[in-house]
Protein backbone atom coordinates (compact mmCIF):
# COMPACT_ATOMS: atom_id res chain seq x y z
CA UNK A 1 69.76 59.72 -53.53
CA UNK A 2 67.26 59.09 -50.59
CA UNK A 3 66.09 62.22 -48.56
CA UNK A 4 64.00 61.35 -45.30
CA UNK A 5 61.48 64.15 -44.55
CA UNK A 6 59.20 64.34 -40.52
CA UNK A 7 55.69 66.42 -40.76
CA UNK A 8 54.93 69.00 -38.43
CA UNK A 9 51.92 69.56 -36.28
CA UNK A 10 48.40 69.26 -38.11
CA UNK A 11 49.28 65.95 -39.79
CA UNK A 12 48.18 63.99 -36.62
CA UNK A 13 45.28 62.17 -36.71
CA UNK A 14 43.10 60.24 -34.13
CA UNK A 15 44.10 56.58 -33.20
CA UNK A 16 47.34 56.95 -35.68
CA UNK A 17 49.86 55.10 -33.51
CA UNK A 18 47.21 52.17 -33.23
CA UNK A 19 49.10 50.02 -35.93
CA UNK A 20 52.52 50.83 -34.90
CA UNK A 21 52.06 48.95 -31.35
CA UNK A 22 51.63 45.87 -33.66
CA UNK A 23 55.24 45.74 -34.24
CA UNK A 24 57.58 43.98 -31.43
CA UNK A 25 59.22 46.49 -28.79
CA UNK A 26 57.03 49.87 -30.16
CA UNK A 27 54.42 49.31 -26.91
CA UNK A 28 57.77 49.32 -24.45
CA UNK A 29 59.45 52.09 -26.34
CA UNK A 30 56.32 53.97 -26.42
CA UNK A 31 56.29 53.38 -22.48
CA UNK A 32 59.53 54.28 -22.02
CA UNK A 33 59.38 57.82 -24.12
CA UNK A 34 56.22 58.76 -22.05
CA UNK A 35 58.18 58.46 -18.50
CA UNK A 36 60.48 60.42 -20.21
CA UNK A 37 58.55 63.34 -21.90
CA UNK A 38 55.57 63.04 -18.93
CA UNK A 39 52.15 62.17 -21.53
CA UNK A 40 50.75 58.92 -22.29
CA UNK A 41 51.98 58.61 -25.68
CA UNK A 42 49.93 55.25 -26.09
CA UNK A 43 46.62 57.11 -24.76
CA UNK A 44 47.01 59.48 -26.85
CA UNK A 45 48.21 58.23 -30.25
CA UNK A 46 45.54 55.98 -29.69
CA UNK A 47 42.14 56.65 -28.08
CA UNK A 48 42.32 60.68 -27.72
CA UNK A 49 39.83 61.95 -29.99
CA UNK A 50 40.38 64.80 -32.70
CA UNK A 51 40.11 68.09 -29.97
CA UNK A 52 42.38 66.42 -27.67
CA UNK A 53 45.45 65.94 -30.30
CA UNK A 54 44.91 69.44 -31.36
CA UNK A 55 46.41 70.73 -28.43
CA UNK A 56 49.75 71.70 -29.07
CA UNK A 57 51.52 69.95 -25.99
CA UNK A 58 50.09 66.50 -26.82
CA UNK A 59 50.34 66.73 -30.53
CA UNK A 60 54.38 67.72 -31.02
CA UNK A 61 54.92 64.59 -29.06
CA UNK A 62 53.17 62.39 -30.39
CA UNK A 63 54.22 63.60 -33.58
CA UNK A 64 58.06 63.03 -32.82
CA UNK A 65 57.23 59.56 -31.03
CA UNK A 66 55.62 58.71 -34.28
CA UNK A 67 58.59 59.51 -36.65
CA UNK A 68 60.89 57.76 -34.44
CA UNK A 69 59.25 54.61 -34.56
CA UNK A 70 58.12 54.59 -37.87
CA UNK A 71 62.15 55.63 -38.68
CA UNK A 72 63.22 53.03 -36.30
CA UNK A 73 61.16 50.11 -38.06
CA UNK A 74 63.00 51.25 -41.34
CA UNK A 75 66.33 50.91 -40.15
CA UNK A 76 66.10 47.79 -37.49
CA UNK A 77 69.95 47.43 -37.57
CA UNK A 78 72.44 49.20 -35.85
CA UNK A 79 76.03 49.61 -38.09
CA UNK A 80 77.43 46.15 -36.97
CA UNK A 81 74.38 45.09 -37.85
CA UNK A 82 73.08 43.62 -34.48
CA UNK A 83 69.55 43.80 -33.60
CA UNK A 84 67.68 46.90 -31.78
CA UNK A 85 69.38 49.96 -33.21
CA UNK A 86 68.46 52.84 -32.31
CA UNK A 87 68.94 51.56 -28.41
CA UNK A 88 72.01 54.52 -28.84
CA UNK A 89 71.42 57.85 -31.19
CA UNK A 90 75.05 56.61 -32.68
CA UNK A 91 73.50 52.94 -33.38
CA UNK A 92 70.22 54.48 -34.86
CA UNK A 93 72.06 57.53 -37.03
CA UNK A 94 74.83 54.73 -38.25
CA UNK A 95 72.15 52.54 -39.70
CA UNK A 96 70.28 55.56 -41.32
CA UNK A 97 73.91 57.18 -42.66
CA UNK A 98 74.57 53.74 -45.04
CA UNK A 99 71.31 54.23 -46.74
CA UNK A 100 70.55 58.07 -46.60
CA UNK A 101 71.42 61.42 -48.62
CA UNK A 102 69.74 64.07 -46.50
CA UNK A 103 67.31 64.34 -43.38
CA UNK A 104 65.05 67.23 -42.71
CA UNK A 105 62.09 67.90 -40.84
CA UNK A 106 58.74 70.19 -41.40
CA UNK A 107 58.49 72.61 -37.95
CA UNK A 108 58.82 70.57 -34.88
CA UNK A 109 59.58 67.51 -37.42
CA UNK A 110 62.83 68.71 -37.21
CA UNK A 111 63.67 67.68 -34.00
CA UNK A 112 63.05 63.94 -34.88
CA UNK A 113 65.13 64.27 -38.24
CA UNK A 114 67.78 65.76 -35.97
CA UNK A 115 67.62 62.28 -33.92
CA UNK A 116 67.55 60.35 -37.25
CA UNK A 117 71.19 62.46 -37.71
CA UNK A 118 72.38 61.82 -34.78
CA UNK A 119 72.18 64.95 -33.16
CA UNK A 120 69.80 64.03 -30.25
CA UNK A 121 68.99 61.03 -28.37
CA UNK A 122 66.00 59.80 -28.39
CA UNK A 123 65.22 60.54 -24.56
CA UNK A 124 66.50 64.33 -25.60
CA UNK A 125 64.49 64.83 -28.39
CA UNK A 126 61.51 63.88 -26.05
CA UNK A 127 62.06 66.06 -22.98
CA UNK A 128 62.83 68.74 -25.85
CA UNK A 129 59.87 68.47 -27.63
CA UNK A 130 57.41 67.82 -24.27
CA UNK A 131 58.39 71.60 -23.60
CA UNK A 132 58.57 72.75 -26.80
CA UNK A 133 54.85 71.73 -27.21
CA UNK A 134 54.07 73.29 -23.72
CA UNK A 135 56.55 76.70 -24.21
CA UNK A 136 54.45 77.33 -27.11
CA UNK A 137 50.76 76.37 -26.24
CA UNK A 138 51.16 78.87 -23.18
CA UNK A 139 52.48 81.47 -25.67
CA UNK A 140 49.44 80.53 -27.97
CA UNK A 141 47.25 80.83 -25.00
CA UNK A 142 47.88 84.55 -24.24
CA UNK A 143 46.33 85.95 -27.42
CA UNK A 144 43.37 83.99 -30.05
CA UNK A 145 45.76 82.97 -32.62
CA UNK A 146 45.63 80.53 -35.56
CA UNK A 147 47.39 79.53 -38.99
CA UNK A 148 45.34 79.03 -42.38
CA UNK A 149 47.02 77.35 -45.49
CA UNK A 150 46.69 79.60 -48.74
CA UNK A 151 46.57 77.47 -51.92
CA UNK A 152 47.44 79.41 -55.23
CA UNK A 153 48.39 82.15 -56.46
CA UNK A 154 51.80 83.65 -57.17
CA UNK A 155 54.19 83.68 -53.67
CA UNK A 156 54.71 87.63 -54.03
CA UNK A 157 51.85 88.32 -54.37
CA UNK A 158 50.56 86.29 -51.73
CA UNK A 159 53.05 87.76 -49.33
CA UNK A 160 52.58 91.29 -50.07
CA UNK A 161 48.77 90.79 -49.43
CA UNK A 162 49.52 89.10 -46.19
CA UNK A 163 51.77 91.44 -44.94
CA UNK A 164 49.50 94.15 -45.67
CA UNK A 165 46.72 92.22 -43.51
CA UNK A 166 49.28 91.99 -40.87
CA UNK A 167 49.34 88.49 -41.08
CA UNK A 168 52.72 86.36 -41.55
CA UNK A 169 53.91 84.03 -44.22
CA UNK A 170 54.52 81.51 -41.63
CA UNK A 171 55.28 78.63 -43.54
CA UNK A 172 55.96 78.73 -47.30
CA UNK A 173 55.89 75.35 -48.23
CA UNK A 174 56.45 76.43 -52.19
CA UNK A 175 54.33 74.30 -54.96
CA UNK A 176 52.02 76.87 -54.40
CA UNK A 177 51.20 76.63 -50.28
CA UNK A 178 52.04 79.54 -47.74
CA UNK A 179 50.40 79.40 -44.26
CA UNK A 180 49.71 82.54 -43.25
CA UNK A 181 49.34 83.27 -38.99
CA UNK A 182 47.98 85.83 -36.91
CA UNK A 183 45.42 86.75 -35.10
CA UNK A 184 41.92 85.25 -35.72
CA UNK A 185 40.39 88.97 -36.97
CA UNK A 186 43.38 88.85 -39.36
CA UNK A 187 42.94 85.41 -40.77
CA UNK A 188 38.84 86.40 -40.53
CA UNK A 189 40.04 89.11 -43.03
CA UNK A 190 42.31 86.93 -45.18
CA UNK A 191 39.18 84.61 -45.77
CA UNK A 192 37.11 87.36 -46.92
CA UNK A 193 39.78 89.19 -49.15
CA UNK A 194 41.87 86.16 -50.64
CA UNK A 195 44.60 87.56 -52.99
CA UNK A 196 44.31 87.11 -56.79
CA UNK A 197 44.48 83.62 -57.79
CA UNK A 198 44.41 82.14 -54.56
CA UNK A 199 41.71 79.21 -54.65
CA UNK A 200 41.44 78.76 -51.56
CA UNK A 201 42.05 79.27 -47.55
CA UNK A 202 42.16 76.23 -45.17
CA UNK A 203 42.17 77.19 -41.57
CA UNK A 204 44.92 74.18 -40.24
CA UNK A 205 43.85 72.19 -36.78
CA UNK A 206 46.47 74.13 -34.66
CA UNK A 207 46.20 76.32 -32.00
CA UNK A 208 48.15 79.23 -32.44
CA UNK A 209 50.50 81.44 -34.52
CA UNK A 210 53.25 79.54 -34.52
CA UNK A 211 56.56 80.49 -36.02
CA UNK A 212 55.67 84.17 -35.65
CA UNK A 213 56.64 87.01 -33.12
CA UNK A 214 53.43 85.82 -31.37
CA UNK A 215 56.20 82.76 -30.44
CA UNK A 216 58.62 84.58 -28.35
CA UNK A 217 57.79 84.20 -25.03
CA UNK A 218 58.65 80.08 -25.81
CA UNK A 219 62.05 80.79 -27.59
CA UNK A 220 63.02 82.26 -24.22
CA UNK A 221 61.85 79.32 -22.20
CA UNK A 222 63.77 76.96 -24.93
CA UNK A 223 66.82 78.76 -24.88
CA UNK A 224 67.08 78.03 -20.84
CA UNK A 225 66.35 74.19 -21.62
CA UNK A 226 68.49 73.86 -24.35
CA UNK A 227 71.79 75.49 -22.98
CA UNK A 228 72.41 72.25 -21.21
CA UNK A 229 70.96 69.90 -23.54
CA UNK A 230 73.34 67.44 -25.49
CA UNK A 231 73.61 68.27 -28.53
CA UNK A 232 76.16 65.95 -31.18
CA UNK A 233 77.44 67.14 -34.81
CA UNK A 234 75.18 65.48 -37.53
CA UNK A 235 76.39 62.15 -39.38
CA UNK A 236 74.74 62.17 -41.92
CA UNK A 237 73.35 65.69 -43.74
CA UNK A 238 70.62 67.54 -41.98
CA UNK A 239 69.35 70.35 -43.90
CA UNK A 240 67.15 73.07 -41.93
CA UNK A 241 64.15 74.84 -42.64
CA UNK A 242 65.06 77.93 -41.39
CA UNK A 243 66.86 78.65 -44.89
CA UNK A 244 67.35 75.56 -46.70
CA UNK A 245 70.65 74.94 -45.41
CA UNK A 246 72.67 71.62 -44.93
CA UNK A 247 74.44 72.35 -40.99
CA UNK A 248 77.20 70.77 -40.13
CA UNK A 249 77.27 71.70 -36.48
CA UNK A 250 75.32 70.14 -33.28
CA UNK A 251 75.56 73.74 -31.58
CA UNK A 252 74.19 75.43 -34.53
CA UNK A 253 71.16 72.83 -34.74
CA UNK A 254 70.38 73.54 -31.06
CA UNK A 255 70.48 77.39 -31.46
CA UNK A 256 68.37 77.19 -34.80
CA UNK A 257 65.51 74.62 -33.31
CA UNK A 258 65.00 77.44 -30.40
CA UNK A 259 64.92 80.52 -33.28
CA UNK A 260 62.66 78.73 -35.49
CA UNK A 261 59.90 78.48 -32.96
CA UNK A 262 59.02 82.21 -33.95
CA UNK A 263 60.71 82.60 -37.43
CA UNK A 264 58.98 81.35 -40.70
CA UNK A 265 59.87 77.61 -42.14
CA UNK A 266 61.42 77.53 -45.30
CA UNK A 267 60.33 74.29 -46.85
CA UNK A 268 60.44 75.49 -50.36
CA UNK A 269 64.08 75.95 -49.99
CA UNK A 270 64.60 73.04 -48.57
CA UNK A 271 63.45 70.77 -51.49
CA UNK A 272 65.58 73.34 -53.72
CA UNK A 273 68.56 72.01 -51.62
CA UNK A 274 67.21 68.59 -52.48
CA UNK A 275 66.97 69.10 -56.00
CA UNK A 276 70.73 70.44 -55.13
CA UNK A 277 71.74 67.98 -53.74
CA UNK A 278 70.68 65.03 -56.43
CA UNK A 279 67.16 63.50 -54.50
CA UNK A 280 65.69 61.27 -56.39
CA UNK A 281 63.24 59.80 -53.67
CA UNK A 282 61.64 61.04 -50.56
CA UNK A 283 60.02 59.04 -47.81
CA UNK A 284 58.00 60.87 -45.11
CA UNK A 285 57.61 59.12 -41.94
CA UNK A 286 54.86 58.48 -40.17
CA UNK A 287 52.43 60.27 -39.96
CA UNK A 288 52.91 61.05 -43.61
CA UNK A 289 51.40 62.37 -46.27
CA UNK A 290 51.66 66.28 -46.41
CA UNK A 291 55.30 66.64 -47.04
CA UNK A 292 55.30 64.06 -50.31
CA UNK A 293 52.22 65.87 -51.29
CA UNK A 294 53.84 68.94 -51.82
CA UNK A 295 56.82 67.27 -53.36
CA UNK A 296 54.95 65.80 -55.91
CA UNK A 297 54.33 69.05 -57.05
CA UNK A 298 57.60 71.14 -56.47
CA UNK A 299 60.02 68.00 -57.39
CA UNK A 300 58.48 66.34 -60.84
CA UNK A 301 60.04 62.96 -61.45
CA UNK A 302 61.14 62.57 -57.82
CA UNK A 303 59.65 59.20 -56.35
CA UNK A 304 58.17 59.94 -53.01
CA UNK A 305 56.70 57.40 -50.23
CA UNK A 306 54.15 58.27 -47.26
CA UNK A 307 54.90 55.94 -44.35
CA UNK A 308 51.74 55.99 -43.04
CA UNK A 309 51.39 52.66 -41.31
CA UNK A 310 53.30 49.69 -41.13
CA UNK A 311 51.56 48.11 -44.49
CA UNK A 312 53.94 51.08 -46.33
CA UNK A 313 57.33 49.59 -44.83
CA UNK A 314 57.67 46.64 -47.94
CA UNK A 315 57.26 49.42 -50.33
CA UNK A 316 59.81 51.82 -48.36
CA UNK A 317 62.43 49.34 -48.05
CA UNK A 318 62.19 48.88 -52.03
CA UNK A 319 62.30 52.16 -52.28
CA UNK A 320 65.21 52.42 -50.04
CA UNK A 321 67.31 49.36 -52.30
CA UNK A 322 66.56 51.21 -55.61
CA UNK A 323 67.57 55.13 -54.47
CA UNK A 324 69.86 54.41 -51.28
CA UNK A 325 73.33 56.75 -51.77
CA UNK A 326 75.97 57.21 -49.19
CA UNK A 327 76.45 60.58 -47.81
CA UNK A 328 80.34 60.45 -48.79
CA UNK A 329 78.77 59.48 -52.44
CA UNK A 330 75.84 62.66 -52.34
CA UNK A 331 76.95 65.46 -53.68
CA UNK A 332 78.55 68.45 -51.64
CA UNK A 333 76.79 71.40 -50.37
């Protein structure tokens, strides 16, 4: 069974979109999405340099835009099998139901695997994502904040020590990785007093404490947007990283991408529902890397594929013949 997995922010890197305008229609799509979310996608994705796709409301973007047309290029049929799917979310999620077991998404990576499901449009997911990235970068802006990834050690220990810092175990990503936030005398402190068995702490390229309290002034701008936002059930199963749970229902998604702005993601629980679920392969769109990195680790004997560029799509699509499972054949939650 085939899982598809999107990155969250600190995977982008400068000029990573360059490749993808090679392919036919990405250039006009690209055009299209950045009328709609209000940044040049195309500037950005490919001549912004390393500062300038750190901040938060130009990286979530471009890191949705990039999913979606690295996801797109993978599944270049809609369900009657004409060309251009994906022109409709039911087109796009069709095409990715008759090949995939599961969809989930790493922070704001979950609002493109909610597209890949179904749940949003395309032209949704970028107006919600455009102020998603600003919501929280003027949160972020109202205190010096920042997020450091903690390799090693044992996770209770690691979160007792952080939570006696007063940091937060923002993102336990399981095979060994938490990302602790707070404030940047906190992480100061975490660097110089690393917990037993830790090897070592890796401040990440982001700008603030994200999924922490030091979030909530952008879960009340979100909630505003989102109350009139469309939001569809899933079609195929989309499992969320607040808790590792498949969701069934559109309104549920909406209210849990606004709450997990400033709550901790759950990745390790996710691949547990995975593993639960009978994955045997994982492809993370583009820009991947991170996500199969840690599932190489937490998942042994799981095949896993980074789409990084548009070289990876031969090997994805055999990847995709060998493990591809319909949902009705996956087994149930």
């Amino acid at each position: 069974m085939l899982v598809l997995v999107a990155p969250g922010q600190g995977a982008q890197k400068p000029g990573f979109l360059t490749p993808w305008l090679d392919l036919p229609g990405v250039t006009e799509r690209l055009t299209w999405w950045s009328a709609v979310s209000g940044l040049d996608l195309i500037h950005y994705g490919t001549k912004a340099d390393e500062e300038e796709i750190r901040d938060t409301a130009v990286a979530q973007p471009l890191l949705v835009a990039a999913a979606l047309v690295s996801a797109r290029a993978l599944f270049p049929k809609d369900a009657a099998g004409a060309e251009g799917a994906g022109n409709s979310a039911e087109g796009f999620s069709e095409s990715a139901r008759a090949v995939l077991g599961a969809t989930a998404g790493h922070s704001v990576g979950e609002i493109a695997a909610a597209t890949v499901a179904g749940v949003l449009t395309e032209e949704t997911a970028m107006v919600l994502v455009r102020r998603r990235g600003l919501a929280m970068a003027e949160a972020a802006a109202q205190a010096e904040t920042g997020m450091s990834a903690v390799l090693g050690g044992e996770q209770d220990d690691m979160v007792a020590h952080l939570t006696k810092l007063g940091l937060t175990p923002a993102n336990v990503n399981g095979a060994g990785q938490i990302v602790a936030a707070g404030t940047v005398e906190q992480l100061a402190a975490l660097a110089a007093d690393k917990p037993e068995g830790v090897r070592r702490v890796v401040p990440l390229a982001v700008a603030g404490a994200f999924h922490t309290d030091h979030m909530a002034p952008a879960v009340s701008a979100l909630d505003t947007l989102v109350a009139g936002a469309p939001f569809a059930d899933p079609r195929l199963p989309y499992v969320s990283n607040r808790d590792g749970q498949v969701v069934t229902s559109g309104a549920e998604i909406a209210q849990r991408l606004v709450a997990q702005v400033s709550n901790p993601v759950r990745w390790d629980l996710c691949m547990e529902t995975f593993q639960r679920l009978g994955a045997t392969a994982i492809i993370e769109v583009a820009p991947g890397g991170t996500l199969v990195g840690i599932a190489k680790r937490a998942l042994p004997g799981v095949k896993t594929l980074a789409l990084k560029t548009p070289d990876d799509l031969e090997a994805a699509r055999a990847l995709i013949a060998e493990h591809a499972v319909p949902v009705a054949d996956t087994p149930a939650e």
